[in-house]
PDB file of N, CA and C in Angstrom:
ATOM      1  N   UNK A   1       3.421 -13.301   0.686  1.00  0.00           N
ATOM      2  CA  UNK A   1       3.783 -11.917   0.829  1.00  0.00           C
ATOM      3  C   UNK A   1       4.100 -11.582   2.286  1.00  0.00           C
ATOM      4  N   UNK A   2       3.723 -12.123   3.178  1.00  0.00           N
ATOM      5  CA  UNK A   2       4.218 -11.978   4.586  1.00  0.00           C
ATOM      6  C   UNK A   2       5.277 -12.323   5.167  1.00  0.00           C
ATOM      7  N   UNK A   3       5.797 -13.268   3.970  1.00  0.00           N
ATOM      8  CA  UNK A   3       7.326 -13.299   4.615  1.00  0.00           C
ATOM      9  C   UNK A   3       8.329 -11.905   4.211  1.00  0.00           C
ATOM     10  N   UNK A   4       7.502 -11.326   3.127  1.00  0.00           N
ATOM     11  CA  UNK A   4       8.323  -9.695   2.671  1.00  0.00           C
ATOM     12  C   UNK A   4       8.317  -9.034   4.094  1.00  0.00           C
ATOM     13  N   UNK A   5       6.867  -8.944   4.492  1.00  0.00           N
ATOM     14  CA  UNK A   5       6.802  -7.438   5.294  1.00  0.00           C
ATOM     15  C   UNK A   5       7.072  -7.939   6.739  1.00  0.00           C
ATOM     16  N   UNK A   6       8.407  -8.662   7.175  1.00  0.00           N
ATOM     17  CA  UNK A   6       8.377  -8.813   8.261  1.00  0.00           C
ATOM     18  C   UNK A   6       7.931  -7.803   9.644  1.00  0.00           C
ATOM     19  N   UNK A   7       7.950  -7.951  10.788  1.00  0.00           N
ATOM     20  CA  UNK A   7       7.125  -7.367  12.008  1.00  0.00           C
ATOM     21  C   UNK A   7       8.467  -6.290  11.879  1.00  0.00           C
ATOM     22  N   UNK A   8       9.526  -6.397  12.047  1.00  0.00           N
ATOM     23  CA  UNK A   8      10.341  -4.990  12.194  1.00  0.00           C
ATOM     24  C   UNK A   8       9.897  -4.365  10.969  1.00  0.00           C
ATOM     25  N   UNK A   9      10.007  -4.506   9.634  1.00  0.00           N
ATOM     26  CA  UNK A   9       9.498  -3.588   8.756  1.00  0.00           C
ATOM     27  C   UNK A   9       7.986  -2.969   8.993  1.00  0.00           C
ATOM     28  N   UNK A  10       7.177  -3.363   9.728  1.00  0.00           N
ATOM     29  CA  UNK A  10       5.998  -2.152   9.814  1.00  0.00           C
ATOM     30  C   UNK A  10       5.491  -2.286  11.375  1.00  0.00           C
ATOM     31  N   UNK A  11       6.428  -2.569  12.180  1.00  0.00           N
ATOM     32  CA  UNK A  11       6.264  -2.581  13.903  1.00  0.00           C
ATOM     33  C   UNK A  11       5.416  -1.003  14.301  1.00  0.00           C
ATOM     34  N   UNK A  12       5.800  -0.182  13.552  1.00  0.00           N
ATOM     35  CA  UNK A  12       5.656   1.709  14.305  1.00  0.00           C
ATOM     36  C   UNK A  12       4.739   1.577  15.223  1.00  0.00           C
ATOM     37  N   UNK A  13       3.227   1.333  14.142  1.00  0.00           N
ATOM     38  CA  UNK A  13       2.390   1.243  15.115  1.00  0.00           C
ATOM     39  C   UNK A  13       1.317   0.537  14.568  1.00  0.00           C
ATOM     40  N   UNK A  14       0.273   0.197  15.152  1.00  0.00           N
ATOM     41  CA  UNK A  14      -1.078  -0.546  15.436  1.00  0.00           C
ATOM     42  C   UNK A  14      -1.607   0.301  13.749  1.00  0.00           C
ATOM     43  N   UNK A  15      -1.861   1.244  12.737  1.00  0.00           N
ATOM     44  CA  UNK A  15      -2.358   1.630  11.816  1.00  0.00           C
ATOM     45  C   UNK A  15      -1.685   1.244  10.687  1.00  0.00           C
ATOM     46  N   UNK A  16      -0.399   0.975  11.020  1.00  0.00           N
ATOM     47  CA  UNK A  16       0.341   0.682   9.943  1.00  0.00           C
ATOM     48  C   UNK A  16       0.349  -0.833  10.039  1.00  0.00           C
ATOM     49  N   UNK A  17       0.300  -1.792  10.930  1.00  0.00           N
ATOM     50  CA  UNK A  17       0.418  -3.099  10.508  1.00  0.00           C
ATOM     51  C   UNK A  17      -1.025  -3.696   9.797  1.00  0.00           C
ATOM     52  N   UNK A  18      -2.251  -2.514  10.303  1.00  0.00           N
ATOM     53  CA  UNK A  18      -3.541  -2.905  10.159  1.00  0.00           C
ATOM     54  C   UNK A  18      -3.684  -2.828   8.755  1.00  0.00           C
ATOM     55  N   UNK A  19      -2.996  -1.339   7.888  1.00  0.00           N
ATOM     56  CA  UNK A  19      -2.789  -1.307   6.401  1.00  0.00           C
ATOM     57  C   UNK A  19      -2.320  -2.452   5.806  1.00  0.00           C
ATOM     58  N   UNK A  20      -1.278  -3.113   6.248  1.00  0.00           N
ATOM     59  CA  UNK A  20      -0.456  -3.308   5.599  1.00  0.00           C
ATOM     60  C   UNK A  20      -1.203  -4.619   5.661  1.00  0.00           C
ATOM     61  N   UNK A  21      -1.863  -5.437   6.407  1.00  0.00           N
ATOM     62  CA  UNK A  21      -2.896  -6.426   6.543  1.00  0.00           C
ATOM     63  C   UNK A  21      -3.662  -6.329   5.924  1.00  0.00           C
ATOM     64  N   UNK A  22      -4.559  -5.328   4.999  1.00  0.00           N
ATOM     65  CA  UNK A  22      -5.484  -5.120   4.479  1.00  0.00           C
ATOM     66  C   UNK A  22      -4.752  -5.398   2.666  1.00  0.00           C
ATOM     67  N   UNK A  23      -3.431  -4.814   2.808  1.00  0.00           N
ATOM     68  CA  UNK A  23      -3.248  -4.824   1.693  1.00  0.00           C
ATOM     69  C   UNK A  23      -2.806  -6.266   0.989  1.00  0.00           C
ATOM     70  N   UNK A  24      -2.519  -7.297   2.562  1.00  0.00           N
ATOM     71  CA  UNK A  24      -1.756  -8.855   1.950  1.00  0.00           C
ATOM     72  C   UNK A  24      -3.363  -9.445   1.999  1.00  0.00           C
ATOM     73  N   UNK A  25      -4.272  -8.900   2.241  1.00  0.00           N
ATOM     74  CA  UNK A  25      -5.834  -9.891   2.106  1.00  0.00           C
ATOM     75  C   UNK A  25      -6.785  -9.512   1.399  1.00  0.00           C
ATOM     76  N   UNK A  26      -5.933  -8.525   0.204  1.00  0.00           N
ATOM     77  CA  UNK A  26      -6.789  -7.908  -0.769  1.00  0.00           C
ATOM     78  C   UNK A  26      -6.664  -9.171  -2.016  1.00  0.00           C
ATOM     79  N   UNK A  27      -8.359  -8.935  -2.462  1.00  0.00           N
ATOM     80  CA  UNK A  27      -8.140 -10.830  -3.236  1.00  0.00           C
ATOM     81  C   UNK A  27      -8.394  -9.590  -4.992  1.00  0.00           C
ATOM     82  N   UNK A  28      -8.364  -8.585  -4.907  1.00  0.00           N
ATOM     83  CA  UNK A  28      -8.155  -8.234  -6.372  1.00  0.00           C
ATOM     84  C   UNK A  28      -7.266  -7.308  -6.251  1.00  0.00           C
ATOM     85  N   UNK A  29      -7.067  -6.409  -7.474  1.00  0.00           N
ATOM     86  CA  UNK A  29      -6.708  -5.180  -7.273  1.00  0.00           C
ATOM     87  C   UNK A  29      -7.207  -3.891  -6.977  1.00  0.00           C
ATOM     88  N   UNK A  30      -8.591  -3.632  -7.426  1.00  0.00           N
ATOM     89  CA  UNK A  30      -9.658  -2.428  -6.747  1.00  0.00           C
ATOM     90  C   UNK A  30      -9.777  -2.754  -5.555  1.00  0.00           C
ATOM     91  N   UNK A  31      -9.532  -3.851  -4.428  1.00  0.00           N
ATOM     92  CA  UNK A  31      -9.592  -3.749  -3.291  1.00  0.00           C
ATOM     93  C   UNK A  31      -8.340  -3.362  -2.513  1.00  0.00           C
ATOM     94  N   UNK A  32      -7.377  -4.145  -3.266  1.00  0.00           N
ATOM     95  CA  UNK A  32      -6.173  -3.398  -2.589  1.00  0.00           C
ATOM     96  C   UNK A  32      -5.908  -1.703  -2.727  1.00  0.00           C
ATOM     97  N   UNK A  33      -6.527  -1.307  -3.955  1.00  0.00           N
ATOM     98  CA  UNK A  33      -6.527   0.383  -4.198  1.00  0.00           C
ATOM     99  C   UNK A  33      -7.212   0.888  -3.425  1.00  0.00           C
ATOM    100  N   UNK A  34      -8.578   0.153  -2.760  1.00  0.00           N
ATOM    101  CA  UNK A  34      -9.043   1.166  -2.179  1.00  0.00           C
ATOM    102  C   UNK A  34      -8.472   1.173  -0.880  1.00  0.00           C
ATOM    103  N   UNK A  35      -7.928  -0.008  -0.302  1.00  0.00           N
ATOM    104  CA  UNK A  35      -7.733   0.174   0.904  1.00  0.00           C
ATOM    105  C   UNK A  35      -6.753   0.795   1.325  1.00  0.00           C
ATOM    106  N   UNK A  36      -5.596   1.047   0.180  1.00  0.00           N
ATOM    107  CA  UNK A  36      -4.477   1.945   0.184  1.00  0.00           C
ATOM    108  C   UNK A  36      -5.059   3.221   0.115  1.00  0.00           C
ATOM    109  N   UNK A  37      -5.674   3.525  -0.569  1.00  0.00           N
ATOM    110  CA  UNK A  37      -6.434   5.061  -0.762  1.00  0.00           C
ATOM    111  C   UNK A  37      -7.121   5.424   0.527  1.00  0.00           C
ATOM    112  N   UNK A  38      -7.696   4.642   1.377  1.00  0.00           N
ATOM    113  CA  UNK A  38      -8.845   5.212   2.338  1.00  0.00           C
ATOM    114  C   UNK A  38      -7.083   5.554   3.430  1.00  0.00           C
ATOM    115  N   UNK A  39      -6.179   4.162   3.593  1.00  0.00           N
ATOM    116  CA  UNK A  39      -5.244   4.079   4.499  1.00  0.00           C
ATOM    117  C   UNK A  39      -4.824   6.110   4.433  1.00  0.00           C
ATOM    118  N   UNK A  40      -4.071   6.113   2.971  1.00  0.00           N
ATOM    119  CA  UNK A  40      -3.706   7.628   2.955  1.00  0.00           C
ATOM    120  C   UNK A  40      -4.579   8.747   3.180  1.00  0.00           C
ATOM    121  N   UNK A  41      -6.011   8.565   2.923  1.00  0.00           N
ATOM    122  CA  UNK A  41      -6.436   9.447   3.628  1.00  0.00           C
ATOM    123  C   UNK A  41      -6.726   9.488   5.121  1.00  0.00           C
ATOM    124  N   UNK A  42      -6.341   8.848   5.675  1.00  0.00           N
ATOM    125  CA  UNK A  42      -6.371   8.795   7.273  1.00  0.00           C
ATOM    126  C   UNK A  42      -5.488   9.332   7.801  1.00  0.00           C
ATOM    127  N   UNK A  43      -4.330   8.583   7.296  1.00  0.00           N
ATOM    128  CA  UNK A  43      -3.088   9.199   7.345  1.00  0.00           C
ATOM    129  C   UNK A  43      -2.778  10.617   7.413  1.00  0.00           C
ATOM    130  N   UNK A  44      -3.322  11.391   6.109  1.00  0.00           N
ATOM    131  CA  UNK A  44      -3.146  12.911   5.996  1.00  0.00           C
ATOM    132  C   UNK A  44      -3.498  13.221   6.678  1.00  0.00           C
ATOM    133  N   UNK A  45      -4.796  13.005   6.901  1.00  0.00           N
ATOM    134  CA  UNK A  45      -5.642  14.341   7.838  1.00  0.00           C
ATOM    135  C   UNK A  45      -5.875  13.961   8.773  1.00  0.00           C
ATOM    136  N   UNK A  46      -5.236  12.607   9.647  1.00  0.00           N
ATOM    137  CA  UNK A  46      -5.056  12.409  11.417  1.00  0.00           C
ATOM    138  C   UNK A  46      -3.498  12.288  11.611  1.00  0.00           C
ATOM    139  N   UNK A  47      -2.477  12.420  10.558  1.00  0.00           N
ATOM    140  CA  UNK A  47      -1.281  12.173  10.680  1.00  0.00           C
ATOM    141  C   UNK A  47      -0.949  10.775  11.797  1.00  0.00           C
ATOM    142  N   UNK A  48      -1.354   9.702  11.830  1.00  0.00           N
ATOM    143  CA  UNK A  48      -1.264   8.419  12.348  1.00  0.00           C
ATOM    144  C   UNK A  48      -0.253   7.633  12.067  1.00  0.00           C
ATOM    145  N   UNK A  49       0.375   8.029  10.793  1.00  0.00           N
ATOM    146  CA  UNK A  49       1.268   7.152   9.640  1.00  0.00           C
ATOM    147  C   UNK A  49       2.752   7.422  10.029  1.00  0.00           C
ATOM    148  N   UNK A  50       3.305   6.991   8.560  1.00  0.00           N
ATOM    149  CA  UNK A  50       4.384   7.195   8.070  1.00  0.00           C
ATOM    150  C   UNK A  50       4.792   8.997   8.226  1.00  0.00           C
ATOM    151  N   UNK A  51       5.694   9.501   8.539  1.00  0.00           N
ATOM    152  CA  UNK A  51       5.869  11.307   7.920  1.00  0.00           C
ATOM    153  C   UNK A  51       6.442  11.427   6.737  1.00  0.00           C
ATOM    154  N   UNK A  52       7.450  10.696   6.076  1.00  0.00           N
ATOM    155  CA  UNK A  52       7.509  10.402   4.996  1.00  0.00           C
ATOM    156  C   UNK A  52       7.143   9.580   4.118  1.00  0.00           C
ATOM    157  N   UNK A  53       6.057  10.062   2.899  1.00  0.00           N
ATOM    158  CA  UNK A  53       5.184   8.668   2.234  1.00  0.00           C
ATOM    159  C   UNK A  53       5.706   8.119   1.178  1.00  0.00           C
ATOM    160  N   UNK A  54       7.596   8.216   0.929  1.00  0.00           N
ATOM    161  CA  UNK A  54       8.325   7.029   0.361  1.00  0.00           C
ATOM    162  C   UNK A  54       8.618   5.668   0.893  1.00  0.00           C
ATOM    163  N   UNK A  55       8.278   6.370   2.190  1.00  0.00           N
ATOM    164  CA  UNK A  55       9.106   5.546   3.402  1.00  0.00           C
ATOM    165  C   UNK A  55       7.732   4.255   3.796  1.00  0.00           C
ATOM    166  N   UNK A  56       6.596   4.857   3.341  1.00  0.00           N
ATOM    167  CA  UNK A  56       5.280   3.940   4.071  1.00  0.00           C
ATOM    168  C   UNK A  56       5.569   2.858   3.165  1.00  0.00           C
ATOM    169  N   UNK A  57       5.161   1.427   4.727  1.00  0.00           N
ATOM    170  CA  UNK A  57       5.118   0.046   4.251  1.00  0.00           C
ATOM    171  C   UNK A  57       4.157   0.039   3.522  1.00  0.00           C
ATOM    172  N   UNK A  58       2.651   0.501   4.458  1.00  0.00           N
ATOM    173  CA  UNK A  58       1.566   0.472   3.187  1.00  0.00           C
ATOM    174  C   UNK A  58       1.166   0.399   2.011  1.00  0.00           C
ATOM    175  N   UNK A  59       2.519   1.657   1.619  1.00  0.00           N
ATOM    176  CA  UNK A  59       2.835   2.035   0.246  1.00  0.00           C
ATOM    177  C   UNK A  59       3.608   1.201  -0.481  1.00  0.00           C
ATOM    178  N   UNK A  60       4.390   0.119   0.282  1.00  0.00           N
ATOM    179  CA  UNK A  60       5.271  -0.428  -0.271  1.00  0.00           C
ATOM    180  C   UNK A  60       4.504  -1.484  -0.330  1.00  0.00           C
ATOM    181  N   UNK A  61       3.323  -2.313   0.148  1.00  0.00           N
ATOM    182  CA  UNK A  61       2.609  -3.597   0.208  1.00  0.00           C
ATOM    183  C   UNK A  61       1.637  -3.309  -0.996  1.00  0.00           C
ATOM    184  N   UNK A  62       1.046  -2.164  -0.933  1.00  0.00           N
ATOM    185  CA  UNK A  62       0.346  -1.774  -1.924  1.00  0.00           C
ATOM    186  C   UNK A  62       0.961  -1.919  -3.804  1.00  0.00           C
ATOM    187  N   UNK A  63       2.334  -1.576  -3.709  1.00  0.00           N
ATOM    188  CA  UNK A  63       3.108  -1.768  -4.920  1.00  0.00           C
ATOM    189  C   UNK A  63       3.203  -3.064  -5.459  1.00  0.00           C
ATOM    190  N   UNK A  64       3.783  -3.848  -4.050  1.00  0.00           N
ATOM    191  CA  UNK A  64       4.152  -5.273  -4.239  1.00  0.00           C
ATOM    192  C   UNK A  64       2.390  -5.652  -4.616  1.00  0.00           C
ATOM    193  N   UNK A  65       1.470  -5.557  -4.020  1.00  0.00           N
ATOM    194  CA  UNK A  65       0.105  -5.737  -4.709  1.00  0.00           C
ATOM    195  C   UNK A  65      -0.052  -5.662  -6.452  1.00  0.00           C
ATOM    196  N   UNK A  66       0.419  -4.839  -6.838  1.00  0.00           N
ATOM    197  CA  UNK A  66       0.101  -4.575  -8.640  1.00  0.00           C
ATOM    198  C   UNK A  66       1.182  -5.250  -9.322  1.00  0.00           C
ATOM    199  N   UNK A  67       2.005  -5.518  -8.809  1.00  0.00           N
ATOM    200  CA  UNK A  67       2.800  -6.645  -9.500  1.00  0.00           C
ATOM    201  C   UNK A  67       2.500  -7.867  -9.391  1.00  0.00           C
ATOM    202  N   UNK A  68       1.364  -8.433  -7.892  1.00  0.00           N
ATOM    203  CA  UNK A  68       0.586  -9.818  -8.430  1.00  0.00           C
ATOM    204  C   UNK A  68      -0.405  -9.567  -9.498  1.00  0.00           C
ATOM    205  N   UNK A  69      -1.345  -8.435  -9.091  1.00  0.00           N
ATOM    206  CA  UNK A  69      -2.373  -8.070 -10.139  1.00  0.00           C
ATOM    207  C   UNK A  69      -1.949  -7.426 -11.463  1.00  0.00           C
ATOM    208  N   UNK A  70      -0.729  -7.292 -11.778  1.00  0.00           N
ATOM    209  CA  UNK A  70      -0.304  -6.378 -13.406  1.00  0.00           C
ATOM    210  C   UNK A  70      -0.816  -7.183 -14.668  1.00  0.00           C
ATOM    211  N   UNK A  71      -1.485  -7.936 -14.676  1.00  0.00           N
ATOM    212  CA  UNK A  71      -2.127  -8.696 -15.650  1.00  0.00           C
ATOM    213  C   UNK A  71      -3.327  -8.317 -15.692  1.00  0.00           C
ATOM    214  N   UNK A  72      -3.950  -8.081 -14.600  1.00  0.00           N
ATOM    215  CA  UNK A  72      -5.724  -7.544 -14.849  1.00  0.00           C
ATOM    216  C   UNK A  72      -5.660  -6.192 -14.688  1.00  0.00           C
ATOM    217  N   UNK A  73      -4.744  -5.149 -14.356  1.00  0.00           N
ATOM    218  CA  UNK A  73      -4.850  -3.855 -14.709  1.00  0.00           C
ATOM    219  C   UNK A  73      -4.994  -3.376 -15.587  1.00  0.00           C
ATOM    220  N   UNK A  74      -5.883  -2.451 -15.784  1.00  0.00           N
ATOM    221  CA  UNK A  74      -6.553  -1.239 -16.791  1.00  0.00           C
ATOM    222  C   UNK A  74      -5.342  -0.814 -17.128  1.00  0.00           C
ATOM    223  N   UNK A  75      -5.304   0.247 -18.181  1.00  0.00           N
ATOM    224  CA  UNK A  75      -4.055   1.385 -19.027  1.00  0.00           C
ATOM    225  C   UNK A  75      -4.072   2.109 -18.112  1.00  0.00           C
ATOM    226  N   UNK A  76      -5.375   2.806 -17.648  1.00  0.00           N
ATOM    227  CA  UNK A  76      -4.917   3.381 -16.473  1.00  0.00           C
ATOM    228  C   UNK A  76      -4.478   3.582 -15.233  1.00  0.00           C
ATOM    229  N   UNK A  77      -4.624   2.307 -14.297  1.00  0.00           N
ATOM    230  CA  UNK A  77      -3.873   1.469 -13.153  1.00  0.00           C
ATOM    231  C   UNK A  77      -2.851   1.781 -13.612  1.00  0.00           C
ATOM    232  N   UNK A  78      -2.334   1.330 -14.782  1.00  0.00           N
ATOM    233  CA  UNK A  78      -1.349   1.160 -14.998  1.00  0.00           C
ATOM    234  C   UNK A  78      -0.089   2.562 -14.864  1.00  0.00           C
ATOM    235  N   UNK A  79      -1.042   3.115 -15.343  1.00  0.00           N
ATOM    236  CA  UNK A  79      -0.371   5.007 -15.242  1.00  0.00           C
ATOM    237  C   UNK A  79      -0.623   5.339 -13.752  1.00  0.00           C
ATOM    238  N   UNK A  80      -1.033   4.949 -13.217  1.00  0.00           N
ATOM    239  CA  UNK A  80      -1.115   5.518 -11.430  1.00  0.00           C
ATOM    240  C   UNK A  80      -0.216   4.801 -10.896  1.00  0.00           C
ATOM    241  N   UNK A  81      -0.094   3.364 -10.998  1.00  0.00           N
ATOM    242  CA  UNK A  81       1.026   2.589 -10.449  1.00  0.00           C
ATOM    243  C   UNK A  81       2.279   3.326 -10.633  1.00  0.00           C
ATOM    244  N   UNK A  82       2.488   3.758 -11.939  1.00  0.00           N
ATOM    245  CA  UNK A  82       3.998   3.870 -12.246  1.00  0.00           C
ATOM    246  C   UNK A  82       4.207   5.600 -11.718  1.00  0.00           C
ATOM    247  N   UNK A  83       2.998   6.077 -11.812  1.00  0.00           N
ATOM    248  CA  UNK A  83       3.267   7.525 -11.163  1.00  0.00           C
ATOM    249  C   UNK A  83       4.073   7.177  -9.709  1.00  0.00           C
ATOM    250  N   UNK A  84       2.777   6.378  -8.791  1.00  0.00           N
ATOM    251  CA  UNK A  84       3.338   5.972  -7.762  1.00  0.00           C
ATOM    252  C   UNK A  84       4.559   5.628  -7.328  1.00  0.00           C
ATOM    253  N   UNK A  85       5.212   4.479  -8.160  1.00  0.00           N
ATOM    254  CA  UNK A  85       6.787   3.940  -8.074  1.00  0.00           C
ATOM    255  C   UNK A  85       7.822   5.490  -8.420  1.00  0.00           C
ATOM    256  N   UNK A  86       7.355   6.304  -9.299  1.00  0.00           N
ATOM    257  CA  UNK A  86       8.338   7.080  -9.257  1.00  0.00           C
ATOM    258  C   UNK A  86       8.304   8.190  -8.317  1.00  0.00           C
ATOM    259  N   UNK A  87       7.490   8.031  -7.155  1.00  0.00           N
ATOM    260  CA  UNK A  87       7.270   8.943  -5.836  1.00  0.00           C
ATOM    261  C   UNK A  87       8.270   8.454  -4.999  1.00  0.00           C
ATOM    262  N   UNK A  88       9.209   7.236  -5.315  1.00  0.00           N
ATOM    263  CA  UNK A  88      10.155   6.984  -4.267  1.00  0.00           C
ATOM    264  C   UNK A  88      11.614   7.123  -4.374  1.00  0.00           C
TER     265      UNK A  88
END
């Protein structure tokens, strides 16, 4: 997966490559959720991130995440994922 998110795709800054690290060394899928979840709340309420959250790599490492894990996702993962994909 690291050859996806090359260094120009999430260069901005030091929070976003750290996400996006968290999300290629997540060894299930509840870990990659949470670490996407805690990432966005940091994000909101210190504005550190992305300004547009179609545009976040995070968001985009996090996706590419449930398509390794779409076999052990719940019905409902499953309905948050796809909410998600259609946020872009």
């Amino acid at each position: 997966m690291k050859a996806y998110f090359t260094e120009k795709c999430y260069a901005d800054n030091r929070f976003m490559q750290k996400g996006v690290e968290l999300q290629m060394d997540a060894n299930s899928w509840y870990a990659a959720k949470r670490a996407y979840e805690y990432s966005c709340l940091l994000c909101c309420t210190r504005g550190v991130g992305a300004v547009d959250c179609s545009q976040c790599p995070i968001r985009g490492a996090m996706l590419t995440n449930s398509i390794v894990f779409r076999k052990k996702l719940t019905k409902e993962d499953k309905e948050w994922v796809e909410r998600e994909r259609k946020l872009l």
